[in-house]
PDB file of N, CA and C in Angstrom:
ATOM      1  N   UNK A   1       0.843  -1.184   0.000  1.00  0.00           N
ATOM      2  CA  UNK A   1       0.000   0.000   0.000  1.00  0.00           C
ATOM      3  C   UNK A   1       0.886   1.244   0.000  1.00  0.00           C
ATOM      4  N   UNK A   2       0.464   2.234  -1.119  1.00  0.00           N
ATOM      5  CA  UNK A   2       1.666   3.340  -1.021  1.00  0.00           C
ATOM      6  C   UNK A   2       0.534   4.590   0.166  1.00  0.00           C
ATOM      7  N   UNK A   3       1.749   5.317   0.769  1.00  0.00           N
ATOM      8  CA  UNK A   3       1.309   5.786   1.766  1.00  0.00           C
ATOM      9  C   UNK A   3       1.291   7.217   1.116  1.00  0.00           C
ATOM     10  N   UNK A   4       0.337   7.999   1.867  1.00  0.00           N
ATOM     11  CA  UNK A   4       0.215   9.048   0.931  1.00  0.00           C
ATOM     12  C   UNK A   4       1.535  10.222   1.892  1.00  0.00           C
ATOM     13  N   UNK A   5       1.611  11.624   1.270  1.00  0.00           N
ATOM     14  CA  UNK A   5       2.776  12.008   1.371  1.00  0.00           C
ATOM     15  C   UNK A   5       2.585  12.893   2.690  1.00  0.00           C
ATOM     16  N   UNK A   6       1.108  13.007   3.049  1.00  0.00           N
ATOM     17  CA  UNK A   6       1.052  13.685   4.307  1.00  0.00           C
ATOM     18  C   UNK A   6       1.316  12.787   5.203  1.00  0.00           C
ATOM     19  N   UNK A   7       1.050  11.298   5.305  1.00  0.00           N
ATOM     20  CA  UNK A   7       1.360  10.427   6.423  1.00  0.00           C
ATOM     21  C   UNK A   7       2.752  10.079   6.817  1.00  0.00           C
ATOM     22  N   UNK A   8       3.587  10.416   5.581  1.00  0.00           N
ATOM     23  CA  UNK A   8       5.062   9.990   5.919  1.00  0.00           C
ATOM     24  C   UNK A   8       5.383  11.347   6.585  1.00  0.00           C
ATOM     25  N   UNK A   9       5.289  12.545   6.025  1.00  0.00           N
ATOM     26  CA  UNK A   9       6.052  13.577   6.904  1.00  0.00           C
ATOM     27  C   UNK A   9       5.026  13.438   8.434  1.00  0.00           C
ATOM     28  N   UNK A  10       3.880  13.597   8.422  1.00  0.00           N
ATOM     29  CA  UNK A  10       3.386  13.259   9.837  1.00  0.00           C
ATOM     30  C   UNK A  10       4.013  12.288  11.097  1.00  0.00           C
ATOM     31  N   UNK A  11       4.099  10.766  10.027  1.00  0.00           N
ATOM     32  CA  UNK A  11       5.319   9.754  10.942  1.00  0.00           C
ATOM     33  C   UNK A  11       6.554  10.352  11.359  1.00  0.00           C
ATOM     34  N   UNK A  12       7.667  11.307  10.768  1.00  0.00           N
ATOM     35  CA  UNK A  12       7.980  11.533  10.513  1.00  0.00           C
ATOM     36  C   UNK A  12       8.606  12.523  11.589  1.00  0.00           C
ATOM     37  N   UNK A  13       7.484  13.638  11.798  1.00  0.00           N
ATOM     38  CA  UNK A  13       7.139  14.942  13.060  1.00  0.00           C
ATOM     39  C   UNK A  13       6.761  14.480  14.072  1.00  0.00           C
ATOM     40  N   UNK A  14       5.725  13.208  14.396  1.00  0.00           N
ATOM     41  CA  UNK A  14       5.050  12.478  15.578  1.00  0.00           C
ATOM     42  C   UNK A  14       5.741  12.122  16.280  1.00  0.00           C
ATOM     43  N   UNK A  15       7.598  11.619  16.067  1.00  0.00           N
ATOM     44  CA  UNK A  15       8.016  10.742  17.003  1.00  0.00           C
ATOM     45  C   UNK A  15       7.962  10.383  18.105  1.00  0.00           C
ATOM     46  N   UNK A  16       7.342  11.453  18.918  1.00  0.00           N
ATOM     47  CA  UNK A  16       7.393  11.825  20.555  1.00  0.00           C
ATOM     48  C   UNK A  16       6.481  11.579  21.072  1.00  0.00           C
ATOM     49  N   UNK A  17       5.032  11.108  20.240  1.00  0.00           N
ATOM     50  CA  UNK A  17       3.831  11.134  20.522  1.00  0.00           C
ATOM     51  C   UNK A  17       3.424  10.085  20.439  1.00  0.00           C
ATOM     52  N   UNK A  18       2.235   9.346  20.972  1.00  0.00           N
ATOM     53  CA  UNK A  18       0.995   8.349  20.616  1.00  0.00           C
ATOM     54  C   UNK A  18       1.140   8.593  18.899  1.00  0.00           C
ATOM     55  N   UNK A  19       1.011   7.696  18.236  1.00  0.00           N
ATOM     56  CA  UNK A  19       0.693   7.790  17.068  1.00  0.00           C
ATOM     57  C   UNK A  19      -0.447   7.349  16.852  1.00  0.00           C
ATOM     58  N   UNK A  20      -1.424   8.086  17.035  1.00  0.00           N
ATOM     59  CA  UNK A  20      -3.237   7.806  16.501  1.00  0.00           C
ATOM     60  C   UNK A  20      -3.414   8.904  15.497  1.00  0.00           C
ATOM     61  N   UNK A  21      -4.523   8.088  14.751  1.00  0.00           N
ATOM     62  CA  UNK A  21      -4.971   9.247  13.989  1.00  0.00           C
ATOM     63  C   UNK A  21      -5.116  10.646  14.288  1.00  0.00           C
ATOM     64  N   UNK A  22      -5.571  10.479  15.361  1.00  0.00           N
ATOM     65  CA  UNK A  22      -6.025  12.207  15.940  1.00  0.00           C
ATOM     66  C   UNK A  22      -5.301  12.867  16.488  1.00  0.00           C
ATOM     67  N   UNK A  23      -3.665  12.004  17.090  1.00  0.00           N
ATOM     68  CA  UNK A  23      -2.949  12.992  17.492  1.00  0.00           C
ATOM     69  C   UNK A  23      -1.889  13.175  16.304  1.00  0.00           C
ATOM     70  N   UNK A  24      -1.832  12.287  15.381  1.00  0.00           N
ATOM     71  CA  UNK A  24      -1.176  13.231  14.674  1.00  0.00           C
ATOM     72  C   UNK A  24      -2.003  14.450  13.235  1.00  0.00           C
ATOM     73  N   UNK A  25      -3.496  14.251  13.219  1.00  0.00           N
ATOM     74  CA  UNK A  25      -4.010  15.477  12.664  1.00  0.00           C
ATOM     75  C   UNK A  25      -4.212  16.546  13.231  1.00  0.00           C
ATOM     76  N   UNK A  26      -4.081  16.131  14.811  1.00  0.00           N
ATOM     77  CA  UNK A  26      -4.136  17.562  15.660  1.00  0.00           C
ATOM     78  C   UNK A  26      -2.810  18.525  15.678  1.00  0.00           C
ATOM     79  N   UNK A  27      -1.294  17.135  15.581  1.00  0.00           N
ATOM     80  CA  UNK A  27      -0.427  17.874  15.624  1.00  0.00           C
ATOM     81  C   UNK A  27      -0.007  18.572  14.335  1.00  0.00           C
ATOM     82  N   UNK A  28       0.000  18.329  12.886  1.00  0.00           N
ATOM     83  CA  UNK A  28      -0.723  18.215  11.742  1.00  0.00           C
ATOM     84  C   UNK A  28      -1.202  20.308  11.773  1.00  0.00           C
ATOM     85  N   UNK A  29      -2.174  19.883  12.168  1.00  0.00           N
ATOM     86  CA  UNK A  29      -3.027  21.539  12.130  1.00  0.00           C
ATOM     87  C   UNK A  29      -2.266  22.506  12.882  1.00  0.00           C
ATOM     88  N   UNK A  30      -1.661  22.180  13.711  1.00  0.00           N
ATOM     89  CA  UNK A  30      -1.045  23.205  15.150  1.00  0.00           C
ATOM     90  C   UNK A  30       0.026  23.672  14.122  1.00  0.00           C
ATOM     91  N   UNK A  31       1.140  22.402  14.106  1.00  0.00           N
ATOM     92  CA  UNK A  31       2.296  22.909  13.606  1.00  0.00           C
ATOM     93  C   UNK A  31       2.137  23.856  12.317  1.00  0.00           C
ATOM     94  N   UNK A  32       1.215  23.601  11.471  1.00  0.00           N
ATOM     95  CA  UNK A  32       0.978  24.704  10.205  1.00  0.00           C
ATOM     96  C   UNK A  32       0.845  26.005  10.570  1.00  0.00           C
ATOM     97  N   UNK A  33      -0.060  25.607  11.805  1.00  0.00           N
ATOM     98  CA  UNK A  33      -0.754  27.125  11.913  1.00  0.00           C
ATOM     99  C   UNK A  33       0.208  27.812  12.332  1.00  0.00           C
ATOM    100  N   UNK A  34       0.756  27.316  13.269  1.00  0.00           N
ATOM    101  CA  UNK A  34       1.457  28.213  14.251  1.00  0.00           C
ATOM    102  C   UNK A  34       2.937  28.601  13.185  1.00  0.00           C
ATOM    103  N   UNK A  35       3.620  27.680  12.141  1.00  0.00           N
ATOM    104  CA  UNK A  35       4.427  28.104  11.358  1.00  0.00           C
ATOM    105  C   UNK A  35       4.024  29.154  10.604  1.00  0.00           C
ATOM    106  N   UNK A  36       2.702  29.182   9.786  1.00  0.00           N
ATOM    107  CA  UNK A  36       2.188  30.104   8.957  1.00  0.00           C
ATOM    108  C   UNK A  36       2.349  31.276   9.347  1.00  0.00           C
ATOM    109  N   UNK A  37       1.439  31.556  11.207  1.00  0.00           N
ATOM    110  CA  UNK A  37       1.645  32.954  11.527  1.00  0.00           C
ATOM    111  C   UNK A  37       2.901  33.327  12.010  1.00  0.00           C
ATOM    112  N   UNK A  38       3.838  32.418  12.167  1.00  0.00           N
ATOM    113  CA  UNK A  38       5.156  32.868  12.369  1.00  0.00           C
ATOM    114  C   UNK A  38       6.042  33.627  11.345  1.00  0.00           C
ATOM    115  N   UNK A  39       5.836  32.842  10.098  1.00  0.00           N
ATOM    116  CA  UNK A  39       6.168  33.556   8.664  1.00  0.00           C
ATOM    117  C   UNK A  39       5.526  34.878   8.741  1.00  0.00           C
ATOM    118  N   UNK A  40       4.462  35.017   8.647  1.00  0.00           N
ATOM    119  CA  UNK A  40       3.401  36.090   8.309  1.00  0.00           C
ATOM    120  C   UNK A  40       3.714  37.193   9.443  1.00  0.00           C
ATOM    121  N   UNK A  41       4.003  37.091  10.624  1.00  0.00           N
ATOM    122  CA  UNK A  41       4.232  37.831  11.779  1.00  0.00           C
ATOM    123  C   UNK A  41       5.700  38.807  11.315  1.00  0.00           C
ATOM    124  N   UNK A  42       6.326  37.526  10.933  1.00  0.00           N
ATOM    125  CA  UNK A  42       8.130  37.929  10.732  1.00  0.00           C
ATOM    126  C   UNK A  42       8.081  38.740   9.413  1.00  0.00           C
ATOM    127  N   UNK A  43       7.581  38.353   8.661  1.00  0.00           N
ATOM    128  CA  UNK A  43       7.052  39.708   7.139  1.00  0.00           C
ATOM    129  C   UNK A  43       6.285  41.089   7.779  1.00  0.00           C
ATOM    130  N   UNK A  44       5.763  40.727   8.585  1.00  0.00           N
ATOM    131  CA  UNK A  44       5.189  42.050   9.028  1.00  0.00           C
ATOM    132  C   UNK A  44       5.559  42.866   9.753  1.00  0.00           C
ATOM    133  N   UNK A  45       6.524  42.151  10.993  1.00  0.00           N
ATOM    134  CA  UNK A  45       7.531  42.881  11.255  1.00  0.00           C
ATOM    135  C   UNK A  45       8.810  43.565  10.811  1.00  0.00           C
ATOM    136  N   UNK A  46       9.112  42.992   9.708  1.00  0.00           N
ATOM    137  CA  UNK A  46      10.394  43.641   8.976  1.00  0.00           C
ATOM    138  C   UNK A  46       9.453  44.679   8.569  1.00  0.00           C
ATOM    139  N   UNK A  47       8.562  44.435   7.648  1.00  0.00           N
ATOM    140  CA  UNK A  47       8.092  46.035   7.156  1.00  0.00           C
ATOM    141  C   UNK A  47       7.411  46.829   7.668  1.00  0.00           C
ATOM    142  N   UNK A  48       7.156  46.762   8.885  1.00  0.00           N
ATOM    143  CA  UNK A  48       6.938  47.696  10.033  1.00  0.00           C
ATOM    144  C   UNK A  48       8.492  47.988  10.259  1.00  0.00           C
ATOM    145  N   UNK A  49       9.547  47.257  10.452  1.00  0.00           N
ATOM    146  CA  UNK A  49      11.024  47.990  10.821  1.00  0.00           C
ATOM    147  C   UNK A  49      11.306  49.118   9.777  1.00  0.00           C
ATOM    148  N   UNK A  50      11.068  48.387   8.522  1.00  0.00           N
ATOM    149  CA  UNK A  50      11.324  48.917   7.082  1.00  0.00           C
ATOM    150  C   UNK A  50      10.902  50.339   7.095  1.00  0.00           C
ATOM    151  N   UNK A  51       9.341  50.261   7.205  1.00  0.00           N
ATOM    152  CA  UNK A  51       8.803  51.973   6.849  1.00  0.00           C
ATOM    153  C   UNK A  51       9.013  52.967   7.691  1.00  0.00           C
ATOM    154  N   UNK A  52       9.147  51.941   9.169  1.00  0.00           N
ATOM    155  CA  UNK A  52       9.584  52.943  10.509  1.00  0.00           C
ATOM    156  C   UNK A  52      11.158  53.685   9.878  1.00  0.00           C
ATOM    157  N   UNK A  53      11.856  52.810   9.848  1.00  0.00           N
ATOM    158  CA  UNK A  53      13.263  53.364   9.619  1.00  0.00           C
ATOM    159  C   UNK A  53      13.454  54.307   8.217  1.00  0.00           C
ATOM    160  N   UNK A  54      12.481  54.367   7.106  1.00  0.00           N
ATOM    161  CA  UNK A  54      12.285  55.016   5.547  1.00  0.00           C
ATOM    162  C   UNK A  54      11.862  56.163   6.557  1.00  0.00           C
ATOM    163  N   UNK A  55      11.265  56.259   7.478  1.00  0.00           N
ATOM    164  CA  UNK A  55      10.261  57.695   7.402  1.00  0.00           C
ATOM    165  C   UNK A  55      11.458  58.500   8.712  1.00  0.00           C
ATOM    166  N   UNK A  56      12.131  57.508   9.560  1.00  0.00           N
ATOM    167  CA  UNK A  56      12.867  58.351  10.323  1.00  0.00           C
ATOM    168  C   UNK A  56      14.095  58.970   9.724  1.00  0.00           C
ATOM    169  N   UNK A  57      14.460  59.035   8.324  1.00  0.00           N
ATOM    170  CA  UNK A  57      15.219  59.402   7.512  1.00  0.00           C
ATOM    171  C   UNK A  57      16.439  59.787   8.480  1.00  0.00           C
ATOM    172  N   UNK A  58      17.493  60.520   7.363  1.00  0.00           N
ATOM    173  CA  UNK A  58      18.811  60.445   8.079  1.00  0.00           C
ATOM    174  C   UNK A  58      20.022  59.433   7.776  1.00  0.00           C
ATOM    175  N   UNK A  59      20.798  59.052   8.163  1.00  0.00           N
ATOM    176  CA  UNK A  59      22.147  58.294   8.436  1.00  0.00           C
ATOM    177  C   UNK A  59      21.194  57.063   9.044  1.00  0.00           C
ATOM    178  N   UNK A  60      20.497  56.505   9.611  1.00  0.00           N
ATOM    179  CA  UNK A  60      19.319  55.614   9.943  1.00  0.00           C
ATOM    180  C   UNK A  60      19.222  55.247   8.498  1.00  0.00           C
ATOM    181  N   UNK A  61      18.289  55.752   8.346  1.00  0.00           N
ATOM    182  CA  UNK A  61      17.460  55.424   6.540  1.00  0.00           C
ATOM    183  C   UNK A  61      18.532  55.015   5.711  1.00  0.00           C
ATOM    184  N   UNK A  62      19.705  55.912   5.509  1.00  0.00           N
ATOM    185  CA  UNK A  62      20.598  55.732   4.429  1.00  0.00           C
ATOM    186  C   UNK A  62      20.779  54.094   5.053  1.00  0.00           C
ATOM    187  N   UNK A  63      21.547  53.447   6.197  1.00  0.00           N
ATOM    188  CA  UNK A  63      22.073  52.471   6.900  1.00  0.00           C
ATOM    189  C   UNK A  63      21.501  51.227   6.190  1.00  0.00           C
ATOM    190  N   UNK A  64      20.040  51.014   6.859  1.00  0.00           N
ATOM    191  CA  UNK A  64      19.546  50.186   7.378  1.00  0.00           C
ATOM    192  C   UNK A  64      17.753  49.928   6.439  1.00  0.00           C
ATOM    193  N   UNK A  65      17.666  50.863   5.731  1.00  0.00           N
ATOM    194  CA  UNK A  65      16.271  50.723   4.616  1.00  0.00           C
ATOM    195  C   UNK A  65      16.382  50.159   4.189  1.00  0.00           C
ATOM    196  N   UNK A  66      17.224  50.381   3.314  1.00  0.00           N
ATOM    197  CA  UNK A  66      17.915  49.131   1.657  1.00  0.00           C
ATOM    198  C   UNK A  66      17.812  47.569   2.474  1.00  0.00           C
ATOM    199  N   UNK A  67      18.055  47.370   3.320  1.00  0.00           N
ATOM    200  CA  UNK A  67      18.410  46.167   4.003  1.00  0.00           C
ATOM    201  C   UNK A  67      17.315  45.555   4.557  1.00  0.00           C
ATOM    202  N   UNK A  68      16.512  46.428   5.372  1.00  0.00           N
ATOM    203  CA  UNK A  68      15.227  45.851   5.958  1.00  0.00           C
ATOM    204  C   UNK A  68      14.326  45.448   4.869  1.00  0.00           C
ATOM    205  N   UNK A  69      14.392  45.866   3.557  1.00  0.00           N
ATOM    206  CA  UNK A  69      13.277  45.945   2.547  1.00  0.00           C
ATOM    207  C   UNK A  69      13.817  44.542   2.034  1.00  0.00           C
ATOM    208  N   UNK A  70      15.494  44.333   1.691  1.00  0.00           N
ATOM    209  CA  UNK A  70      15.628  43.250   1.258  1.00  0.00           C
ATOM    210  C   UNK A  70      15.417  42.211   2.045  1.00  0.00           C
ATOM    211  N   UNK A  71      15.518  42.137   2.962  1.00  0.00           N
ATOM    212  CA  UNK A  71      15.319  41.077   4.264  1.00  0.00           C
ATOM    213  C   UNK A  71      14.020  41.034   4.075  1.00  0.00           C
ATOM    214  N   UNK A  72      12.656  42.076   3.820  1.00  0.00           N
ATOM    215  CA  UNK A  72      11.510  41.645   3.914  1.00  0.00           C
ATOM    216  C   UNK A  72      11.442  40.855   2.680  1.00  0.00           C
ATOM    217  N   UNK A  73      11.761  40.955   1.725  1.00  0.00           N
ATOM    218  CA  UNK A  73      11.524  40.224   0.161  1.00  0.00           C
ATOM    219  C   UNK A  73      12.061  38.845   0.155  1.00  0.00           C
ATOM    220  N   UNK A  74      13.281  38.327   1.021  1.00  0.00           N
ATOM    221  CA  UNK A  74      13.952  37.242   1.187  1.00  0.00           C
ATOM    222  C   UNK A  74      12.526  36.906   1.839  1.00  0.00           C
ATOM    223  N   UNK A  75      11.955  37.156   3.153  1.00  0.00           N
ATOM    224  CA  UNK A  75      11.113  36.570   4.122  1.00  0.00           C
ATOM    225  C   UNK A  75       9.485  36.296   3.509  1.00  0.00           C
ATOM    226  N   UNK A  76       9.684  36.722   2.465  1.00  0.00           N
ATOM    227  CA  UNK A  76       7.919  37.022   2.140  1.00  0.00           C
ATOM    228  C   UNK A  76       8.551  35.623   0.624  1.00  0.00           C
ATOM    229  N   UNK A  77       9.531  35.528   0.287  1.00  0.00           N
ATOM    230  CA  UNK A  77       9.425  34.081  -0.249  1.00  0.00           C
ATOM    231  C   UNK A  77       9.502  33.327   0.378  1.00  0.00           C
ATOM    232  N   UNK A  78      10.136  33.520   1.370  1.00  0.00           N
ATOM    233  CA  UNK A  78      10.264  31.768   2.441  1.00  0.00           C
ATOM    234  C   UNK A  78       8.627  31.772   2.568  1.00  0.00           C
ATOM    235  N   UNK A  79       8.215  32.573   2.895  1.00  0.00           N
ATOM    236  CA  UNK A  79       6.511  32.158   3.735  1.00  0.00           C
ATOM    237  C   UNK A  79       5.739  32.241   2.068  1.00  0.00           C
ATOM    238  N   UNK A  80       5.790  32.593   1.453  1.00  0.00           N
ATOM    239  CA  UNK A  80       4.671  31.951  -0.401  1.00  0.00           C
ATOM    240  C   UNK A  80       5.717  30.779  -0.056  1.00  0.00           C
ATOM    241  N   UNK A  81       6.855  29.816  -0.183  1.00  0.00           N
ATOM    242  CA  UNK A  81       7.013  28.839  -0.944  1.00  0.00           C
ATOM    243  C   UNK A  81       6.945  27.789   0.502  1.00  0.00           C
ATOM    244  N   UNK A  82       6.408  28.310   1.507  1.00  0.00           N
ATOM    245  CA  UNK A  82       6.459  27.305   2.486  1.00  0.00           C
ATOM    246  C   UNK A  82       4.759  27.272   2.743  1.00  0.00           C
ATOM    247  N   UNK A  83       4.003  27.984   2.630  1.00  0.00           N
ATOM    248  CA  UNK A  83       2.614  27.917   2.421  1.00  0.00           C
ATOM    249  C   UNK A  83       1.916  27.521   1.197  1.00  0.00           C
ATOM    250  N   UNK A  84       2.697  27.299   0.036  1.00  0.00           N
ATOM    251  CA  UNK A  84       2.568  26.736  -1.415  1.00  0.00           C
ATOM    252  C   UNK A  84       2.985  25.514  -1.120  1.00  0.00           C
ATOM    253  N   UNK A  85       3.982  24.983  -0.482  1.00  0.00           N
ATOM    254  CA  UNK A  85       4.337  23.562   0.283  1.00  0.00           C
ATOM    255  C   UNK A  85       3.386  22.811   1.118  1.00  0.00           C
ATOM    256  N   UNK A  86       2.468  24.029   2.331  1.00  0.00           N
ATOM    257  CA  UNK A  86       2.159  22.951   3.054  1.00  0.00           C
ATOM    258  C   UNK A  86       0.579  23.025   2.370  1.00  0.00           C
ATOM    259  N   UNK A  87       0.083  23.648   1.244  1.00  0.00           N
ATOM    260  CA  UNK A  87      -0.971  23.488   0.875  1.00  0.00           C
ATOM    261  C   UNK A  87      -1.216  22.322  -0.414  1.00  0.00           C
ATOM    262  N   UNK A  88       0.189  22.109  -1.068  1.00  0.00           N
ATOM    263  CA  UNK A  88       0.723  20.847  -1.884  1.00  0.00           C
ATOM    264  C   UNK A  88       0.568  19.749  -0.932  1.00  0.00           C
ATOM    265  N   UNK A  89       1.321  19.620   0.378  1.00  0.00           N
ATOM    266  CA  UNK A  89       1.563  18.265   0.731  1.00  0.00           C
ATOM    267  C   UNK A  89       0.319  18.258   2.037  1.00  0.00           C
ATOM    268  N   UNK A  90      -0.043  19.258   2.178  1.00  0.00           N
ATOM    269  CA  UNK A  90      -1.201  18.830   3.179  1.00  0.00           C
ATOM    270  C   UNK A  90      -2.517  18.856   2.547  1.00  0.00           C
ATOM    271  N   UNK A  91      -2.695  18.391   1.561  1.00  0.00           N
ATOM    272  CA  UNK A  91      -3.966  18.613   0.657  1.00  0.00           C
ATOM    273  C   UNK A  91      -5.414  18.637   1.068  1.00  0.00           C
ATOM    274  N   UNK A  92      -5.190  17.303   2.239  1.00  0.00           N
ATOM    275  CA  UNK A  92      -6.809  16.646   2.766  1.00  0.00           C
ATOM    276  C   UNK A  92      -6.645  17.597   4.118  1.00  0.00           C
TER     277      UNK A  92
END
């Protein structure tokens, strides 16, 4: 029987746990969620650093803008290609 691809990474993350159905769809839902808003939190905080530091202009702005903006653009692909991931492999 081939196993589908959410059950192997689930086996996979469960080690520590009862392995029943329900604890690993409970653990399953948690870990997404709580990764998702972690991504989403960490994008929102850089560009809250970002516009804070654009508008306090100065030797600040010159420093540290260019950088926060790129750091937000690095962070806002990790979270599309890790939420394009867990919506591929977590399908059901």
């Amino acid at each position: 029987m081939v196993e589908s691809r959410q059950n192997v990474i689930l086996n996979n993350l469960c080690f520590f746990i009862f392995k029943t159905s329900y604890n690993t769809l409970m653990i399953s839902g948690i870990l997404l969620k709580v990764l998702s808003i972690a991504l989403l939190l960490a994008v929102g905080v850089v560009l809250i650093l970002g516009i804070g530091t654009l508008f306090k202009g100065g030797e600040t702005s010159k420093k540290y803008s260019n950088k926060l903006m790129q750091l937000r653009v690095l962070l806002q692909f990790i979270a599309i290609i890790a939420l394009v991931g867990f919506a591929y492999f977590f399908k059901n």
